[in-house]
Protein backbone atom coordinates (compact mmCIF):
# COMPACT_ATOMS: atom_id res chain seq x y z
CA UNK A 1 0.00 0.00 0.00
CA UNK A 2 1.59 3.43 -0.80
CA UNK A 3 1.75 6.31 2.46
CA UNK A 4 -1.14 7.24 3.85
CA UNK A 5 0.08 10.36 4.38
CA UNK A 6 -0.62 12.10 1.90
CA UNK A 7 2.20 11.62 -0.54
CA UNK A 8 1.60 8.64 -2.99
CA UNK A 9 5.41 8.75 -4.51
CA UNK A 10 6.73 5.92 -3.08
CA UNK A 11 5.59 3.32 -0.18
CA UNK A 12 6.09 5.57 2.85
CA UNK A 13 6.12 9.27 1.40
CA UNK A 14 9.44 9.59 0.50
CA UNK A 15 11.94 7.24 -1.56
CA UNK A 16 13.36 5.05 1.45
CA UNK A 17 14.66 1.47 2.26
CA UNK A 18 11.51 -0.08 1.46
CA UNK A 19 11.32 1.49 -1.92
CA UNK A 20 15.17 0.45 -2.69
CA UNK A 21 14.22 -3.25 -1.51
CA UNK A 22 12.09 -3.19 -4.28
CA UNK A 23 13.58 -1.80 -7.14
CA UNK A 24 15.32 -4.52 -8.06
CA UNK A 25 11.49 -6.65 -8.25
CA UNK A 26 10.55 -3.26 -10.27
CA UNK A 27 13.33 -3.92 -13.09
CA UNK A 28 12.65 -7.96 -13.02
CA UNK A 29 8.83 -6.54 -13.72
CA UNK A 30 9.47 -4.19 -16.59
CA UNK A 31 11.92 -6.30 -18.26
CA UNK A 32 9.97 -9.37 -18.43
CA UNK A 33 7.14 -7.30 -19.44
CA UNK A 34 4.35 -8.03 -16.83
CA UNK A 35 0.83 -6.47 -17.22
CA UNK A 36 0.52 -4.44 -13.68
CA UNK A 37 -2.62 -2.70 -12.46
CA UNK A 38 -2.41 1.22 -12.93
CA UNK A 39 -1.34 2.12 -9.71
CA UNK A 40 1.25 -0.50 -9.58
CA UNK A 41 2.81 0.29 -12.64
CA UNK A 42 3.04 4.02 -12.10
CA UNK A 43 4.98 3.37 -8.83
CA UNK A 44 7.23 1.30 -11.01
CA UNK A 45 7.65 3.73 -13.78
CA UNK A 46 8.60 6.65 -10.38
CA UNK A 47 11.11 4.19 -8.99
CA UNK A 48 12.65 4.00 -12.83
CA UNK A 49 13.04 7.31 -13.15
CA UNK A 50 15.32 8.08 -10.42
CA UNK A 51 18.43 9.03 -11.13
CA UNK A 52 19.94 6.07 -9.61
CA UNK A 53 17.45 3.96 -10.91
CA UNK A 54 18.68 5.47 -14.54
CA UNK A 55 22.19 4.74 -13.98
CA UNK A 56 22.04 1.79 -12.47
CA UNK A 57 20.04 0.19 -15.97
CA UNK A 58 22.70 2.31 -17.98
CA UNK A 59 25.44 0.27 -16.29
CA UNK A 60 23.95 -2.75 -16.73
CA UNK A 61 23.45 -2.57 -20.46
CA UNK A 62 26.64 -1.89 -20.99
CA UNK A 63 27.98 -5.02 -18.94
CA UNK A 64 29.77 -7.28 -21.34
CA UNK A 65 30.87 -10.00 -18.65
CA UNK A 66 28.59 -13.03 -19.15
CA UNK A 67 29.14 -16.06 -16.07
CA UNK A 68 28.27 -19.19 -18.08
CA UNK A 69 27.27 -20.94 -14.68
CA UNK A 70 23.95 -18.83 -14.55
CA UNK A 71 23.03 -18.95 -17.87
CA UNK A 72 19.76 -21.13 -18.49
């Protein structure tokens, strides 16, 4: 459920440790493409476009290093 405080940004108001535990579900989400309900996916697309959020996706597409171990 997002705050009840009056801000509907992120879970508790502002961006915070619950929000960060979930970005990582939020990127897993987008990239395989799941359908979300509209509130669900507009949290998503706010915890995407942070800044860190953005950088953190640029670095990752430009990782090269593939570890044939956890390839399926």
């Amino acid at each position: 459920a997002l705050s009840q405080s009056g801000s509907d940004q992120f879970l508790y108001g502002d961006f915070g440790i619950a929000d960060a535990f979930y970005a990582p579900i939020v990127f897993r989400l987008t990239g395989y493409g799941v359908k979300l309900p509209e509130q669900l996916q507009a949290y998503c697309d706010r915890i995407l476009a942070l800044s860190a959020c953005q950088e953190w996706l640029k670095l990752a597409q430009q990782e090269s290093e593939v570890i044939e171990e956890e390839e399926v």
